[in-house]
PDB file of N, CA and C in Angstrom:
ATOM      1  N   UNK A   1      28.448  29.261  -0.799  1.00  0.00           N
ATOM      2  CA  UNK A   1      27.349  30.007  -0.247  1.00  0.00           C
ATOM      3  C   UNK A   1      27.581  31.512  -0.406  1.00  0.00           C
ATOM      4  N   UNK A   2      28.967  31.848  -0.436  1.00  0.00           N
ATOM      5  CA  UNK A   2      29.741  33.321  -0.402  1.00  0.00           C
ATOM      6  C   UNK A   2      28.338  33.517  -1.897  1.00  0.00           C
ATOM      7  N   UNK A   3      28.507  33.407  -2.487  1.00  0.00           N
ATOM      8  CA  UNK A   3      28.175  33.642  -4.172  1.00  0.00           C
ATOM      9  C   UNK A   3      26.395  33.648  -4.176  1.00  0.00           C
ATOM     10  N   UNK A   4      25.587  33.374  -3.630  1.00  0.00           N
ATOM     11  CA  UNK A   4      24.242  33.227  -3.308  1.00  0.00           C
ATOM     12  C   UNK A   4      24.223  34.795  -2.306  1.00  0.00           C
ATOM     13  N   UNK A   5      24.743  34.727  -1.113  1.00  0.00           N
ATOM     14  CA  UNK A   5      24.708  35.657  -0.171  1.00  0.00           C
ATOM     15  C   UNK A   5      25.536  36.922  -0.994  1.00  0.00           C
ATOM     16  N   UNK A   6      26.432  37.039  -2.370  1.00  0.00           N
ATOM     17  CA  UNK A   6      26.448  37.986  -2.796  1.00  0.00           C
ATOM     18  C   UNK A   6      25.459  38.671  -3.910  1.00  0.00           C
ATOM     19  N   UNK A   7      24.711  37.531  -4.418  1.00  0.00           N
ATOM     20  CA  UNK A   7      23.518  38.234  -5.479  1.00  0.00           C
ATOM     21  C   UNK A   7      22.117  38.499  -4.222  1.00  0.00           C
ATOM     22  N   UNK A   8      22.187  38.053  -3.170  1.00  0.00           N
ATOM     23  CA  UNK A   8      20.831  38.771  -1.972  1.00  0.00           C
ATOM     24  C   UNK A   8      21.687  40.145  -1.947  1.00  0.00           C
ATOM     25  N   UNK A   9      22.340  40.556  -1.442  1.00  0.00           N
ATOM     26  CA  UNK A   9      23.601  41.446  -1.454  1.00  0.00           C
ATOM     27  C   UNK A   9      23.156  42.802  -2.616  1.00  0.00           C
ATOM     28  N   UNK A  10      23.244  42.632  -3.467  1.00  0.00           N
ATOM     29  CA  UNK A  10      23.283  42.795  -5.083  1.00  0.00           C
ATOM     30  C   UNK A  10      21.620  43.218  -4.941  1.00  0.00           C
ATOM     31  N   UNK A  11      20.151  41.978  -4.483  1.00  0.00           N
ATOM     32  CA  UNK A  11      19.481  42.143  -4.778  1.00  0.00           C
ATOM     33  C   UNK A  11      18.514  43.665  -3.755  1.00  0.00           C
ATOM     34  N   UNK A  12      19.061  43.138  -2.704  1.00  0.00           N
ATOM     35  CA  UNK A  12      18.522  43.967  -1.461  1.00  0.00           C
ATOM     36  C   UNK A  12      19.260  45.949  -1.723  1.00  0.00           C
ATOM     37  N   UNK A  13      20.371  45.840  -2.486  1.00  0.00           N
ATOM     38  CA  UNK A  13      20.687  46.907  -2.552  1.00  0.00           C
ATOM     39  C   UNK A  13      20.148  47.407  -3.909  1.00  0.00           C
ATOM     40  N   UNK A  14      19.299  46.619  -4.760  1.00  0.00           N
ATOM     41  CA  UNK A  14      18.595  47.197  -6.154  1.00  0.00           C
ATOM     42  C   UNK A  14      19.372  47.369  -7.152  1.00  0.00           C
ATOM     43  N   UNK A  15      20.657  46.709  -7.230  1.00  0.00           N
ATOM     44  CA  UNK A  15      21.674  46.611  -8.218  1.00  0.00           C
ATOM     45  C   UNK A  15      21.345  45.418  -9.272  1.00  0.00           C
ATOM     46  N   UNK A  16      21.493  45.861 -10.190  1.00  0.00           N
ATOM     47  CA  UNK A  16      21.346  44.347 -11.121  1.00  0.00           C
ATOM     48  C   UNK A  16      22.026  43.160 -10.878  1.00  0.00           C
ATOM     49  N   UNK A  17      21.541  42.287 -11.078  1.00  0.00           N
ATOM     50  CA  UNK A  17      22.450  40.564 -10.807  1.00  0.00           C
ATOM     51  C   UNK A  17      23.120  40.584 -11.462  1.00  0.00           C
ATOM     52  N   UNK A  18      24.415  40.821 -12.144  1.00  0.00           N
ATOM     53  CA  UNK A  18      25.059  40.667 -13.319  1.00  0.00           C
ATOM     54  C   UNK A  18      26.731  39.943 -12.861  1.00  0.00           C
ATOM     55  N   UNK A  19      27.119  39.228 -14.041  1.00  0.00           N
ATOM     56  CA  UNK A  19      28.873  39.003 -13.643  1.00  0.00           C
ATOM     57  C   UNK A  19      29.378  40.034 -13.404  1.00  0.00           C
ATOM     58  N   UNK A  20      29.243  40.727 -13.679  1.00  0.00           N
ATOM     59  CA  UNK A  20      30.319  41.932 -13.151  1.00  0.00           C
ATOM     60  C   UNK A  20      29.843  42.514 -11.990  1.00  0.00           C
ATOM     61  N   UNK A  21      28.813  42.815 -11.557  1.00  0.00           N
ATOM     62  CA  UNK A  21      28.319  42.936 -10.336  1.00  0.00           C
ATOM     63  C   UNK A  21      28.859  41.720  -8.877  1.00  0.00           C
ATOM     64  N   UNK A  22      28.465  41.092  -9.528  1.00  0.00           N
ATOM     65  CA  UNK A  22      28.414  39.560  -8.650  1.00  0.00           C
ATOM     66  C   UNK A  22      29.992  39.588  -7.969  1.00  0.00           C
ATOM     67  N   UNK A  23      30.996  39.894  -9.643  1.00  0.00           N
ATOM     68  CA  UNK A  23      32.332  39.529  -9.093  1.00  0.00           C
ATOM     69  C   UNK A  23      33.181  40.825  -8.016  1.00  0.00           C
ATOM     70  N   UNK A  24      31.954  41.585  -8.413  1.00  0.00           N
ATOM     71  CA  UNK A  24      32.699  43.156  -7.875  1.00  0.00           C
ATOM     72  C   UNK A  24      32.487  42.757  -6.123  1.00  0.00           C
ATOM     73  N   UNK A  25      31.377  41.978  -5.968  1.00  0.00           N
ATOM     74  CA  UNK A  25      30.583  42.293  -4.564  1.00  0.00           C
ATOM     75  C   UNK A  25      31.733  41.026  -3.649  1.00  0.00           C
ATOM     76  N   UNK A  26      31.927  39.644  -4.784  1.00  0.00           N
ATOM     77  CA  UNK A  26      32.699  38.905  -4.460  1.00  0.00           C
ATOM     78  C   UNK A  26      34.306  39.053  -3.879  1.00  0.00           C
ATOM     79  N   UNK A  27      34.451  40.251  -4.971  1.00  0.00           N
ATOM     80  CA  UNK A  27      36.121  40.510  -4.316  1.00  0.00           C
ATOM     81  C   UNK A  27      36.419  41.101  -3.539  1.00  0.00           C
ATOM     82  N   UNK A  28      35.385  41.954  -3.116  1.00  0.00           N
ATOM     83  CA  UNK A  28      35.148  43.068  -2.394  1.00  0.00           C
ATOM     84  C   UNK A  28      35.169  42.392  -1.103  1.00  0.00           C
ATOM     85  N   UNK A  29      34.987  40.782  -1.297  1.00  0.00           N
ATOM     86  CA  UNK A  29      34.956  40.617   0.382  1.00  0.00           C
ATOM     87  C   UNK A  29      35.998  39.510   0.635  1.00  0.00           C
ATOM     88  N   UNK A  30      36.977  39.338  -0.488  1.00  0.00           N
ATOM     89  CA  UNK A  30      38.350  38.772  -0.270  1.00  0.00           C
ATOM     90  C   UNK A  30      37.835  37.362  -0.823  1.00  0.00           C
ATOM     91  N   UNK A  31      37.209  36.591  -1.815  1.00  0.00           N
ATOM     92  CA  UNK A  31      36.536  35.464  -2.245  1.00  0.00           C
ATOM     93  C   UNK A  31      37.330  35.563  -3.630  1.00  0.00           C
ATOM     94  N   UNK A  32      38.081  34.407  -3.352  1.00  0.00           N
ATOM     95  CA  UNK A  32      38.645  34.095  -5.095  1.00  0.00           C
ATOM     96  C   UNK A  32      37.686  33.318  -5.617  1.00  0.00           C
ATOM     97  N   UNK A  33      37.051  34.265  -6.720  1.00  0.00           N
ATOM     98  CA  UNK A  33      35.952  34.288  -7.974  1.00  0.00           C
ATOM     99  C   UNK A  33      36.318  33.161  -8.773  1.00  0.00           C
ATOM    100  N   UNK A  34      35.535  32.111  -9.052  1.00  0.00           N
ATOM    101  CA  UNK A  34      35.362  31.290 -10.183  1.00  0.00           C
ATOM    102  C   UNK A  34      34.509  31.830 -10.765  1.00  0.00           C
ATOM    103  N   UNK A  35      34.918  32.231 -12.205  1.00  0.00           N
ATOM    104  CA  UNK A  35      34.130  32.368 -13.423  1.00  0.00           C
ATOM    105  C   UNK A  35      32.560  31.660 -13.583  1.00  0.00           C
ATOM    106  N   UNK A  36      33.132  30.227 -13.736  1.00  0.00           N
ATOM    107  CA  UNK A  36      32.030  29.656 -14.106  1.00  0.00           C
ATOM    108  C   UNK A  36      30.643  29.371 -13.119  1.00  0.00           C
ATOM    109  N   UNK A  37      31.516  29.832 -11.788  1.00  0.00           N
ATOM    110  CA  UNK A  37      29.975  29.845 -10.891  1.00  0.00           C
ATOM    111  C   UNK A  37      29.666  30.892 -11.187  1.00  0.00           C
ATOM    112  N   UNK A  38      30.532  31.702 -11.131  1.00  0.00           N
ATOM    113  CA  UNK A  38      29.650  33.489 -11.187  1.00  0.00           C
ATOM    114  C   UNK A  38      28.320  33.140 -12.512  1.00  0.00           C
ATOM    115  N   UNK A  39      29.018  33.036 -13.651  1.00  0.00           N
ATOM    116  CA  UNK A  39      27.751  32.708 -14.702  1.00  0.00           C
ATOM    117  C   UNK A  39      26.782  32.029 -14.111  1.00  0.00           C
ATOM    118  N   UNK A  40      26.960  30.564 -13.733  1.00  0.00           N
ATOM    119  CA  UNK A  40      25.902  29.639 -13.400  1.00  0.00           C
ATOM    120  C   UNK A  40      24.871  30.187 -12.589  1.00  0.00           C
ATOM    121  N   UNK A  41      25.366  31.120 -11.277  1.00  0.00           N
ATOM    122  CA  UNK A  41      24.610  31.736 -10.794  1.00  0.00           C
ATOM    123  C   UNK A  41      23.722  32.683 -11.562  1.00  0.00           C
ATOM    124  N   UNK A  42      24.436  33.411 -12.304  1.00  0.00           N
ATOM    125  CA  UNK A  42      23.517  34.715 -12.986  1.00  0.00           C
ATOM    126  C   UNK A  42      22.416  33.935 -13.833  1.00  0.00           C
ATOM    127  N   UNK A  43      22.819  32.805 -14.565  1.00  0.00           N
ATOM    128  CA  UNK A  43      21.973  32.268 -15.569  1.00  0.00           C
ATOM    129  C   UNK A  43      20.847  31.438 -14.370  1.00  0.00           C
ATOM    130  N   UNK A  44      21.104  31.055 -13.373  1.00  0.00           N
ATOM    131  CA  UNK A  44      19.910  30.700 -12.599  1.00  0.00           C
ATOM    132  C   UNK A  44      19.046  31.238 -11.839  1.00  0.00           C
ATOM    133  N   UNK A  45      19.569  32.327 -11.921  1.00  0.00           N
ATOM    134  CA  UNK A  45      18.708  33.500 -11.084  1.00  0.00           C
ATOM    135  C   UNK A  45      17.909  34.372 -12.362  1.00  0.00           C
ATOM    136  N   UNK A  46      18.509  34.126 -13.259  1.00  0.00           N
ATOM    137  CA  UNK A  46      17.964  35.218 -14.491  1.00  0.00           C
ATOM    138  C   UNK A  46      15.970  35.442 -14.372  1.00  0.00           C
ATOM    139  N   UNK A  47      15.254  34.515 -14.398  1.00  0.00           N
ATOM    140  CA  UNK A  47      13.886  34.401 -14.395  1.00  0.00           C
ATOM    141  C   UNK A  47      13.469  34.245 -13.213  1.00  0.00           C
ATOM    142  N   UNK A  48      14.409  34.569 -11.445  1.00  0.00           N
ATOM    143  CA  UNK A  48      13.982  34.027 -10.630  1.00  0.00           C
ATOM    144  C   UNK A  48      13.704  35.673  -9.466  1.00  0.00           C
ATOM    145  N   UNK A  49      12.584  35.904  -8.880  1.00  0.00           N
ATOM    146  CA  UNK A  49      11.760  37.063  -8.238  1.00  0.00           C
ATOM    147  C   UNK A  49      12.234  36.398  -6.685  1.00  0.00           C
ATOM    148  N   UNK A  50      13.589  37.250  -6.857  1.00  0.00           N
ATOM    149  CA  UNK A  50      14.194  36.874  -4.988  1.00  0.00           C
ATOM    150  C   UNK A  50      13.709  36.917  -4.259  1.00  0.00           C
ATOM    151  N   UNK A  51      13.076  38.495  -4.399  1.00  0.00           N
ATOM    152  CA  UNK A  51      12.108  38.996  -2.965  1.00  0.00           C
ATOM    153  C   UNK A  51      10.727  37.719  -2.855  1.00  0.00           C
ATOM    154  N   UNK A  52       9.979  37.461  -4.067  1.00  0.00           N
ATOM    155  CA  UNK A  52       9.256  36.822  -3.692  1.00  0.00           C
ATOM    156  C   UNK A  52       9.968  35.102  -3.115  1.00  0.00           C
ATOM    157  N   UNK A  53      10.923  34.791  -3.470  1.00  0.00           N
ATOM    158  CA  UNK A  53      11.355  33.118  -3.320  1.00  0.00           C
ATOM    159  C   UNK A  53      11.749  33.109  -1.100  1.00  0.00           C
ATOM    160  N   UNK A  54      12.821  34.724  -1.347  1.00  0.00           N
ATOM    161  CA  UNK A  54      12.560  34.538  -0.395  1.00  0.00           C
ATOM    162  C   UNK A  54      11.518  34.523   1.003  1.00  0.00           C
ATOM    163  N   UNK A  55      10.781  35.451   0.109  1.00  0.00           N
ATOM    164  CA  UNK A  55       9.146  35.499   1.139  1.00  0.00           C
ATOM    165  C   UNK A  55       8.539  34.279   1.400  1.00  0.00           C
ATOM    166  N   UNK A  56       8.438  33.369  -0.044  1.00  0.00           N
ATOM    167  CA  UNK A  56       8.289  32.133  -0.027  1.00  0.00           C
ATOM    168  C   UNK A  56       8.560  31.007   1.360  1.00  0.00           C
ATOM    169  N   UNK A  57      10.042  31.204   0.979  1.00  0.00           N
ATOM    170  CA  UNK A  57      10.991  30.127   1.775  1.00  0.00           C
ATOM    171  C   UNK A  57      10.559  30.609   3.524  1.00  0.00           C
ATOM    172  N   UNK A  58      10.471  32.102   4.049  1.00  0.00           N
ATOM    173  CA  UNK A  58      10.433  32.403   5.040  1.00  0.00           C
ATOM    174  C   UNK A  58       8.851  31.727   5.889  1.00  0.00           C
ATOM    175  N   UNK A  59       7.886  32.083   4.613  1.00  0.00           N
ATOM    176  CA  UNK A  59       6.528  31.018   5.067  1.00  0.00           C
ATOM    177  C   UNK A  59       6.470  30.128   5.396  1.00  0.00           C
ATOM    178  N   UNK A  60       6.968  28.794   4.502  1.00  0.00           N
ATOM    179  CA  UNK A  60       7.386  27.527   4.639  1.00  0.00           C
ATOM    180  C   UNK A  60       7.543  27.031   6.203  1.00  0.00           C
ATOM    181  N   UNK A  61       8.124  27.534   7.477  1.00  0.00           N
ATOM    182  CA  UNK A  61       7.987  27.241   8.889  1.00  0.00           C
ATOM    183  C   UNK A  61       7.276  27.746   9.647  1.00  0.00           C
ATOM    184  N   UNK A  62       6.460  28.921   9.000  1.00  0.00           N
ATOM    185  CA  UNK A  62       5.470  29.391   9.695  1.00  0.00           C
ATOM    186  C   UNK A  62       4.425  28.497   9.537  1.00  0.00           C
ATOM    187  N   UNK A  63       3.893  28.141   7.973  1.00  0.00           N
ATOM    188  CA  UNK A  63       2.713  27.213   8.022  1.00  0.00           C
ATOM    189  C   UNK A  63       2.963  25.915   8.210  1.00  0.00           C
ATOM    190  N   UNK A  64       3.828  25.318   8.233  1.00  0.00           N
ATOM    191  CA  UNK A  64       4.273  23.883   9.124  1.00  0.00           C
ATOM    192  C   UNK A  64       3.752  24.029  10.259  1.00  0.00           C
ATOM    193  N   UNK A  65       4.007  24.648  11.150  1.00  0.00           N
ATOM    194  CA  UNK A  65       3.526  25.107  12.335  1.00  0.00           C
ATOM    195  C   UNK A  65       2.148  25.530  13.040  1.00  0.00           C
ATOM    196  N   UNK A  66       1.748  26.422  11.995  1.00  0.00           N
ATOM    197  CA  UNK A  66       0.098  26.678  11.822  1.00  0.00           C
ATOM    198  C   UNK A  66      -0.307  25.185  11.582  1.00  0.00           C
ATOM    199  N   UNK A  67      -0.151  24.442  10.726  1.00  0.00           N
ATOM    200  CA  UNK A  67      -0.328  22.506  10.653  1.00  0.00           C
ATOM    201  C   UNK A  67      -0.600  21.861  11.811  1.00  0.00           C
ATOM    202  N   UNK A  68       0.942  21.981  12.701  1.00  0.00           N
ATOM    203  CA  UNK A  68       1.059  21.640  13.354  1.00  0.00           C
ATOM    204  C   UNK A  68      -0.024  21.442  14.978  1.00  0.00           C
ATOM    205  N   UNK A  69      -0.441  23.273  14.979  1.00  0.00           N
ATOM    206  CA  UNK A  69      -0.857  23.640  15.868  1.00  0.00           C
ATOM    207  C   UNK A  69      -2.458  23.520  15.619  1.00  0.00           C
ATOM    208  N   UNK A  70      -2.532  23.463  14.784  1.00  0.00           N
ATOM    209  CA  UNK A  70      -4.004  23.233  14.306  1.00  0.00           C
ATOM    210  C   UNK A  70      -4.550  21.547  13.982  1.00  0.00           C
ATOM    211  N   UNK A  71      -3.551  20.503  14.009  1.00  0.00           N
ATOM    212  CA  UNK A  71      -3.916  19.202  13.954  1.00  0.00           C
ATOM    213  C   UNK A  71      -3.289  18.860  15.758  1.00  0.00           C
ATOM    214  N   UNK A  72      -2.660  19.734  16.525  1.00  0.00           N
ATOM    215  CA  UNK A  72      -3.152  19.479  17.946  1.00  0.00           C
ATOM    216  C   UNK A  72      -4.126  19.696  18.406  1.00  0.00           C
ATOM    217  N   UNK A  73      -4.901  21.099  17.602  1.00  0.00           N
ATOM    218  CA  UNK A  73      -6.071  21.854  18.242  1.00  0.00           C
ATOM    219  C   UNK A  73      -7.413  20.393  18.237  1.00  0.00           C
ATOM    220  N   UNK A  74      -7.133  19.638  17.284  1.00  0.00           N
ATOM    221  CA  UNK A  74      -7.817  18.920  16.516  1.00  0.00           C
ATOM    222  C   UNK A  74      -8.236  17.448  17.469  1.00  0.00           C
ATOM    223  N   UNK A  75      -7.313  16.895  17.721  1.00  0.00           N
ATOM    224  CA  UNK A  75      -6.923  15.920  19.144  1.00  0.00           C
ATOM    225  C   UNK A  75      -7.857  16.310  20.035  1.00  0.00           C
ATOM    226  N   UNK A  76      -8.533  15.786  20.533  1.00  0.00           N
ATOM    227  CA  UNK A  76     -10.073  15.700  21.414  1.00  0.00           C
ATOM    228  C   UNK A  76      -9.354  15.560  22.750  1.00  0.00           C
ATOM    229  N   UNK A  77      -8.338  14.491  22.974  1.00  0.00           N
ATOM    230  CA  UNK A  77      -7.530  14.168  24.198  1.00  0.00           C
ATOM    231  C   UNK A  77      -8.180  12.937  25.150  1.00  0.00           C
ATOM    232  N   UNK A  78      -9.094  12.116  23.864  1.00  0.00           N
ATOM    233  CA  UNK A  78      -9.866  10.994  24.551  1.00  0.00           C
ATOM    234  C   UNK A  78      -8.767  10.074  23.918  1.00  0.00           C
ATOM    235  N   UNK A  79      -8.103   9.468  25.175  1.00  0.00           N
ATOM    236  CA  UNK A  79      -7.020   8.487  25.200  1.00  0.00           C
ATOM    237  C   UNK A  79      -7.154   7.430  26.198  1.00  0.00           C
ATOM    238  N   UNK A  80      -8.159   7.423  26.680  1.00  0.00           N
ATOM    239  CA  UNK A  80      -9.123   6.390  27.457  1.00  0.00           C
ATOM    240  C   UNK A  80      -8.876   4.667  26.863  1.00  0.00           C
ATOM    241  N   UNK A  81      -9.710   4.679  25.500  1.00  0.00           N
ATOM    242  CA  UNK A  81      -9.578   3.602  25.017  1.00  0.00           C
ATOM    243  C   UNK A  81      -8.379   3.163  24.473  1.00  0.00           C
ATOM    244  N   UNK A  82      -7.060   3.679  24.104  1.00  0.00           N
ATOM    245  CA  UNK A  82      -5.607   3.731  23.393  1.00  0.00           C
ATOM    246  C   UNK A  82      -5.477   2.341  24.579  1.00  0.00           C
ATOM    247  N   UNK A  83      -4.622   1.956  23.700  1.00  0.00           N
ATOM    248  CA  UNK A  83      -3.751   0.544  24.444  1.00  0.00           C
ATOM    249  C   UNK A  83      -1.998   1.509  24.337  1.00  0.00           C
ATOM    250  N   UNK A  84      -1.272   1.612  24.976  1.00  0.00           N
ATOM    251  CA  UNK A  84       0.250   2.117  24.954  1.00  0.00           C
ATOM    252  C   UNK A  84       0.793   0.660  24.967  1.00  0.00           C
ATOM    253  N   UNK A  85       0.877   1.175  23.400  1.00  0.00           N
ATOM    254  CA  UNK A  85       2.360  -0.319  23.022  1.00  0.00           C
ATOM    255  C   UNK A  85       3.773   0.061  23.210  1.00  0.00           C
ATOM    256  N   UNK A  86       4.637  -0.906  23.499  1.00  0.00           N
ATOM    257  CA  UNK A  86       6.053  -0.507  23.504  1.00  0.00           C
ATOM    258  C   UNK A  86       6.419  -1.700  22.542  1.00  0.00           C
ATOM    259  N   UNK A  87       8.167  -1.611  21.829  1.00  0.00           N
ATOM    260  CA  UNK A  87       8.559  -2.376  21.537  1.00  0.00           C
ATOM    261  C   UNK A  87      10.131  -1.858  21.840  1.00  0.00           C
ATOM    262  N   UNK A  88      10.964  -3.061  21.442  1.00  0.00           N
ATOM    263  CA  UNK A  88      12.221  -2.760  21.535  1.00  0.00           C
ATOM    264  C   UNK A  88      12.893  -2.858  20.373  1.00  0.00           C
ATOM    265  N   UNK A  89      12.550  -2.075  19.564  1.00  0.00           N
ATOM    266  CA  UNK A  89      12.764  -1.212  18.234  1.00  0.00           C
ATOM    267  C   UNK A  89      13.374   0.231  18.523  1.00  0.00           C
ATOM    268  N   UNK A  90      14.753   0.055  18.436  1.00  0.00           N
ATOM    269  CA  UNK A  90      14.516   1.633  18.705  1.00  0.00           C
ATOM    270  C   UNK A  90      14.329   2.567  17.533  1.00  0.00           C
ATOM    271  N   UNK A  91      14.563   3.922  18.439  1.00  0.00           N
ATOM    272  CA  UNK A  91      13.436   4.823  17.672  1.00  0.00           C
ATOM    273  C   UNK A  91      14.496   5.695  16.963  1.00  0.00           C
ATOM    274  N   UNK A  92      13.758   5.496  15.916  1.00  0.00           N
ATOM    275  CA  UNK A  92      14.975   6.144  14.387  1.00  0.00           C
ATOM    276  C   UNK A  92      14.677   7.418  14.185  1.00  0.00           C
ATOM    277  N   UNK A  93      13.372   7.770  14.493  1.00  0.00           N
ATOM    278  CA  UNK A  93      13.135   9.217  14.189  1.00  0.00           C
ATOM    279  C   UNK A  93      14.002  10.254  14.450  1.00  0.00           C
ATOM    280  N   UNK A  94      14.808  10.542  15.003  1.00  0.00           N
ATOM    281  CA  UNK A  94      15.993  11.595  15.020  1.00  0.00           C
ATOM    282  C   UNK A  94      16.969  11.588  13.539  1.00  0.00           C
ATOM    283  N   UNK A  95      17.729   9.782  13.272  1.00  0.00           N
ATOM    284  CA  UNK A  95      18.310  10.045  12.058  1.00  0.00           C
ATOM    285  C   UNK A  95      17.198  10.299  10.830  1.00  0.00           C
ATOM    286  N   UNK A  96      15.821   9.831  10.693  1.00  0.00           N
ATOM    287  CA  UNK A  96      15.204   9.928   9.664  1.00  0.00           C
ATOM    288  C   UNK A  96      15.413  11.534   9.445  1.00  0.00           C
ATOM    289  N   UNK A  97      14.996  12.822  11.207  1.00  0.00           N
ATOM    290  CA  UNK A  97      14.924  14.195  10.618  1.00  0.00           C
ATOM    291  C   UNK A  97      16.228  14.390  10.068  1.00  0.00           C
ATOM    292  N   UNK A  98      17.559  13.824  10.253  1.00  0.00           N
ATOM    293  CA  UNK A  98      18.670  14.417  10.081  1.00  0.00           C
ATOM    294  C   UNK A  98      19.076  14.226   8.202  1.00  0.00           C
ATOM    295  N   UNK A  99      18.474  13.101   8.147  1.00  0.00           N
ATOM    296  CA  UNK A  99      19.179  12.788   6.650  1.00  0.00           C
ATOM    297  C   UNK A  99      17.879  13.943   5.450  1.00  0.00           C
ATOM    298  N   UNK A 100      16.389  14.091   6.382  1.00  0.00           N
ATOM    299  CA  UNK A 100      15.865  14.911   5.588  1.00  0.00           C
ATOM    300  C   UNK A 100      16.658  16.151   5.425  1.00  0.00           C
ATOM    301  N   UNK A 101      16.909  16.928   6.686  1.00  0.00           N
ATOM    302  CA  UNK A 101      17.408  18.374   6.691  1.00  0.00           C
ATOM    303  C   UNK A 101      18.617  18.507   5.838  1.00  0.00           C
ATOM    304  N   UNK A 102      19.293  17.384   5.686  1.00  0.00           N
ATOM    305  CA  UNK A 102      20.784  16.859   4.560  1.00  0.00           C
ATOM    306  C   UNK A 102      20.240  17.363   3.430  1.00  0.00           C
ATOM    307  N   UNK A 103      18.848  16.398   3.167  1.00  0.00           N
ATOM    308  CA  UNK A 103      18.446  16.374   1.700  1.00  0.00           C
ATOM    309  C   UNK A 103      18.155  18.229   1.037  1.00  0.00           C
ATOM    310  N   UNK A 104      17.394  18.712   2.533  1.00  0.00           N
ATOM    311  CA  UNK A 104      17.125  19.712   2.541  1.00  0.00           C
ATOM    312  C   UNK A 104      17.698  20.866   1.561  1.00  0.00           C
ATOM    313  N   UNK A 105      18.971  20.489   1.547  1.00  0.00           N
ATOM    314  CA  UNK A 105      20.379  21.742   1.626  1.00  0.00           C
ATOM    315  C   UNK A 105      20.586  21.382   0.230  1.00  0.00           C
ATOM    316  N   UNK A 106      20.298  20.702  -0.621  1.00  0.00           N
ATOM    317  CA  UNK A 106      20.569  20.668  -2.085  1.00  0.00           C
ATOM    318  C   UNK A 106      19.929  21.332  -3.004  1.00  0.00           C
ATOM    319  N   UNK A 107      20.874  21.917  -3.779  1.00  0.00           N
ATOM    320  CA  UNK A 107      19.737  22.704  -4.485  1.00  0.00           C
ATOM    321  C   UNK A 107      21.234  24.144  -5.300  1.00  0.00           C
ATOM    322  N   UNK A 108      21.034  25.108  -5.024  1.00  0.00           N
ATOM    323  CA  UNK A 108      21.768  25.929  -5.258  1.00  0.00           C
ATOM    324  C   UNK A 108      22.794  26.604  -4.513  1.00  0.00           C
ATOM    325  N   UNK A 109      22.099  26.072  -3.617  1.00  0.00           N
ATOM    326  CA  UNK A 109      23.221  26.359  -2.054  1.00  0.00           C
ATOM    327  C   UNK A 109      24.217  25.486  -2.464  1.00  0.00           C
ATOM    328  N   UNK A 110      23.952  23.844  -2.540  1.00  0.00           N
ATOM    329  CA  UNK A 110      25.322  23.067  -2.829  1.00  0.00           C
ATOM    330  C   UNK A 110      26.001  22.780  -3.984  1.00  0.00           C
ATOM    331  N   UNK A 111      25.240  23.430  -4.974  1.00  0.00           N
ATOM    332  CA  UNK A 111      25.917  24.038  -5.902  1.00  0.00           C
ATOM    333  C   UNK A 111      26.851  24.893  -5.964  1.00  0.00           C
ATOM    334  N   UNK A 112      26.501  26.219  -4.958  1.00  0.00           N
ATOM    335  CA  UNK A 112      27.521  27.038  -5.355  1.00  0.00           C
ATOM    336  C   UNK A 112      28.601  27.254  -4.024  1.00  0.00           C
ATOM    337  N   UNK A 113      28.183  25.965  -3.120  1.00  0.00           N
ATOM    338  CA  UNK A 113      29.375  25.921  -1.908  1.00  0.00           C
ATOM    339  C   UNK A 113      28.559  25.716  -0.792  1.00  0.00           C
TER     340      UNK A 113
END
């Protein structure tokens, strides 16, 4: 993750993404540098507009939410006719969110640590 949080680093200060950049920002904070991530990183970031990905990514829980709050708004609250079923199934929904938020984290993050 050191290696991601050093090209935001890199990007936020208007320095170019480059290996030599990357490794300067890396040693600079006591991180023994692998070569071949440093590249992998530069070559995956090469065509990629940070500021916008991260603007992106920062939306992403805002409009979940706007969703959210707007398919409650939506709910009339006529629960009159509902029958409340139970069963003795229990309820998985906690591991289902956990193995998503797992899935979540793949990507370049667990790529580069």
């Amino acid at each position: 993750m050191e290696y991601v949080y050093a090209a935001l680093i890199l990007n936020e200060t208007d320095e170019e993404i480059n290996e030599d950049n990357l490794t300067g920002v890396l040693e600079a904070a006591g991180v023994d540098v692998e070569e071949s991530r440093v590249k992998a990183l530069v070559a995956a970031l090469e065509d990629v507009d940070i500021d916008e990905a991260v603007a992106e990514a920062a939306a992403v829980p805002a409009a979940g939410a706007a969703a959210g709050g707007a398919a409650a708004a939506a709910d009339d609250g006529d629960d009159d006719d509902e029958v409340e079923e139970t069963s003795d199934v229990p309820d998985t929904t906690d591991d289902d969110d956990d193995e998503e938020e797992e899935a979540s984290g793949e990507g370049l993050g667990e790529l580069f640590g």
